[in-house]
Protein backbone atom coordinates (compact mmCIF):
# COMPACT_ATOMS: atom_id res chain seq x y z
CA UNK A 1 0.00 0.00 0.00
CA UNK A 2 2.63 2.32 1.01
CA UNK A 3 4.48 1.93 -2.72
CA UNK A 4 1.30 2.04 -4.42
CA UNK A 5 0.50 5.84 -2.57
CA UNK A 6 3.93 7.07 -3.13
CA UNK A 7 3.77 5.91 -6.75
CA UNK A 8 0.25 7.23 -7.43
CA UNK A 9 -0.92 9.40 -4.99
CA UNK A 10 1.98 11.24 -3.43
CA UNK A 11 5.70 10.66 -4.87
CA UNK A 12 7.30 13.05 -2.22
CA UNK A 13 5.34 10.85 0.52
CA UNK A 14 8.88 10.24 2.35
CA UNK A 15 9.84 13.93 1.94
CA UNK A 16 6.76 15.30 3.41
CA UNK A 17 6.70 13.63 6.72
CA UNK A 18 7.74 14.85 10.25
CA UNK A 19 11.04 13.99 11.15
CA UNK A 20 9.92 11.54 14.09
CA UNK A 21 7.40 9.69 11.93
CA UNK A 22 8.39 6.33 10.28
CA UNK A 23 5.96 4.23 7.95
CA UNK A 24 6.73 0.49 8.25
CA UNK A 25 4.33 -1.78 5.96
CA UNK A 26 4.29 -5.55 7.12
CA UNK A 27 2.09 -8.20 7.88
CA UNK A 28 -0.32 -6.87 10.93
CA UNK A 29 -0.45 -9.88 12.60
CA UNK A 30 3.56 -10.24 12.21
CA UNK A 31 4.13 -6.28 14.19
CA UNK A 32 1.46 -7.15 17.42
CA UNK A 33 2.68 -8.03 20.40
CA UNK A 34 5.90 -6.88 19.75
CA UNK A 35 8.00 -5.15 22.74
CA UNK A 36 7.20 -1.87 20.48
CA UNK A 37 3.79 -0.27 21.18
CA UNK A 38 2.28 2.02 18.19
CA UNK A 39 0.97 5.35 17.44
CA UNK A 40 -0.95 4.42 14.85
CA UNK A 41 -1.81 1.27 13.16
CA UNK A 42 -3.29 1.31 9.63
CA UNK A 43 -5.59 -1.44 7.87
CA UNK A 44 -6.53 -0.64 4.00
CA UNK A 45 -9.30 -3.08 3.14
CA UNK A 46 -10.89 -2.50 0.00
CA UNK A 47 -14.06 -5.27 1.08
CA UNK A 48 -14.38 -4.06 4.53
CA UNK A 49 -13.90 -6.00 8.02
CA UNK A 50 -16.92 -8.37 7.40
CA UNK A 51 -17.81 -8.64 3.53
CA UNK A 52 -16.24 -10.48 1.35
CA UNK A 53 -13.78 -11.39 4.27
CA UNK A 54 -11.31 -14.17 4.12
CA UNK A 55 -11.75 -16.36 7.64
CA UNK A 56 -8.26 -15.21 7.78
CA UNK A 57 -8.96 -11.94 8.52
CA UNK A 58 -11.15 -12.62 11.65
CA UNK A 59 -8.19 -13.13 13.42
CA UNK A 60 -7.89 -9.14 13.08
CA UNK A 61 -11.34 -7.88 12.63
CA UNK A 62 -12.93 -10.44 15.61
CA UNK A 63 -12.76 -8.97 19.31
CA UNK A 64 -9.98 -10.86 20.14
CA UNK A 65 -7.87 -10.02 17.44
CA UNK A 66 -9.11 -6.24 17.77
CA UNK A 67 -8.12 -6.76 21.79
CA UNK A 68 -4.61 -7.44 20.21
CA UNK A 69 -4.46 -4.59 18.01
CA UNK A 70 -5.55 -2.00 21.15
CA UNK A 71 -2.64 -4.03 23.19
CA UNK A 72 -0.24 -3.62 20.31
CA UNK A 73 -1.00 0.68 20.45
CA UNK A 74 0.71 3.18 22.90
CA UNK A 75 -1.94 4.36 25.40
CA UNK A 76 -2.98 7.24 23.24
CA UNK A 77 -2.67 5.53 19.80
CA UNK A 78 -5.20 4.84 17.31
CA UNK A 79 -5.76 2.01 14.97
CA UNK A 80 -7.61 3.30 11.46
CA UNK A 81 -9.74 1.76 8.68
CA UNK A 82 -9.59 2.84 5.17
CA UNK A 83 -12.87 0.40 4.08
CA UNK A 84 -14.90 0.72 0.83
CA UNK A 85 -17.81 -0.85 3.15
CA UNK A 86 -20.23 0.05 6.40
CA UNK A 87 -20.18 -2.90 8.85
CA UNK A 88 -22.73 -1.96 11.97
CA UNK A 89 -21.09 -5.16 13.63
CA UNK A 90 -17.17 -4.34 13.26
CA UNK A 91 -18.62 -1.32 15.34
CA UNK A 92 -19.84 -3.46 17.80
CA UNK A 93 -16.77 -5.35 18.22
CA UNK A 94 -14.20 -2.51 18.29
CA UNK A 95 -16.41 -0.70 21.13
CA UNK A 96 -16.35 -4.54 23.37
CA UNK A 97 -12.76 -4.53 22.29
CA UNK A 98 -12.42 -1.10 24.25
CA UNK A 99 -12.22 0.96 22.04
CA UNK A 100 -13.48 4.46 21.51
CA UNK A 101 -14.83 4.53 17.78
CA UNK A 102 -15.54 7.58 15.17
CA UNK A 103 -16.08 7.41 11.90
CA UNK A 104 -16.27 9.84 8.43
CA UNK A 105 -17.60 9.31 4.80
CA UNK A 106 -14.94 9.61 2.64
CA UNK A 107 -16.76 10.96 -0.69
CA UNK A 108 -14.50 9.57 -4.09
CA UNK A 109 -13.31 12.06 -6.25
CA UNK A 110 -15.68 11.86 -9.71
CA UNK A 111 -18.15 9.41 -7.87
CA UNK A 112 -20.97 11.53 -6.41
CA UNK A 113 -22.34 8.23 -5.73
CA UNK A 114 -20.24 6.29 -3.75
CA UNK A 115 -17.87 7.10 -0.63
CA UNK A 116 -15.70 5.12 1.34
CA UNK A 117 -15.57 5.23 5.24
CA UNK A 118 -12.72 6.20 7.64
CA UNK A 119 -12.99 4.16 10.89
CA UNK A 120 -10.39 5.34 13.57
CA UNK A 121 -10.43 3.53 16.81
CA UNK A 122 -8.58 5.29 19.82
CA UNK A 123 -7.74 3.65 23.01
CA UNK A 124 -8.86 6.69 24.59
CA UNK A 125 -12.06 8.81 23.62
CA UNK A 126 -11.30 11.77 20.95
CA UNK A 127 -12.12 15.25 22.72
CA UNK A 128 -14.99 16.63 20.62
CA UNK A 129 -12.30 19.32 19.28
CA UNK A 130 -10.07 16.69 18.20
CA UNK A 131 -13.20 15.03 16.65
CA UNK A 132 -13.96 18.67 15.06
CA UNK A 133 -10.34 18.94 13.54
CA UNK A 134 -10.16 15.50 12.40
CA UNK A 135 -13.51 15.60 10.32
CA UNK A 136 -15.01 13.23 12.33
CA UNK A 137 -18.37 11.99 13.13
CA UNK A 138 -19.18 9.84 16.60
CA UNK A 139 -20.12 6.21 15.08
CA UNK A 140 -23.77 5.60 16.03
């Protein structure tokens, strides 16, 4: 994913980010419950945590494998959801997971029609200012 955005989207993706940030892509499952804890952990799914899933991905998008993913994040980290796909349930699980969840429409560019949707999960509830700057909705 990372090569694809810097090819596509943003070729001076390296060159544009704060000095302290680094972007490592790897197998999820392979970078929990390492010694390191994360800021942020990143899932692009194009079909979603529930549609068109592989039984494979439970492991992630189940509460226990969410459970990991909030014990793999520093105390104030967030894990976020790039999905082409609502799923009422993956809601559900995040919040018994423990997390705090918001989510926004992400409207494509030329495609009135369809949007995608931005889950971000926080291990600690978003001030509604942070929500505010973020572009954030609360997830019903």
């Amino acid at each position: 994913m990372l090569r694809w955005f810097a090819t596509t989207i943003n070729p001076c993706l390296a060159a544009t980010l704060p000095s302290g940030v680094r972007l490592i892509e790897c197998d999820v499952m392979a970078c929990l419950d390492a010694d390191q804890r994360w800021d942020v952990i990143v899932f692009d799914v194009d079909n979603g945590p529930a549609a068109l899933a592989t039984p494979d991905n439970a492991a992630l998008y189940g509460e226990p494998g969410l459970a990991r993913c909030r014990d793999s994040l520093a105390p104030t980290g967030h894990l976020l959801l790039w999905t082409g796909f609502e799923d009422p349930g993956f809601v559900e699980r995040a919040r018994a997971a423990g997390f705090s969840v918001t989510r926004q429409s992400m409207p494509l560019p030329n495609r009135s029609d369809q949007a995608h949707l931005l889950y971000l999960l926080s291990r600690t509830p978003l001030s509604p200012a942070d929500r505010d700057r973020c572009g954030l909705d609360r997830a019903p």
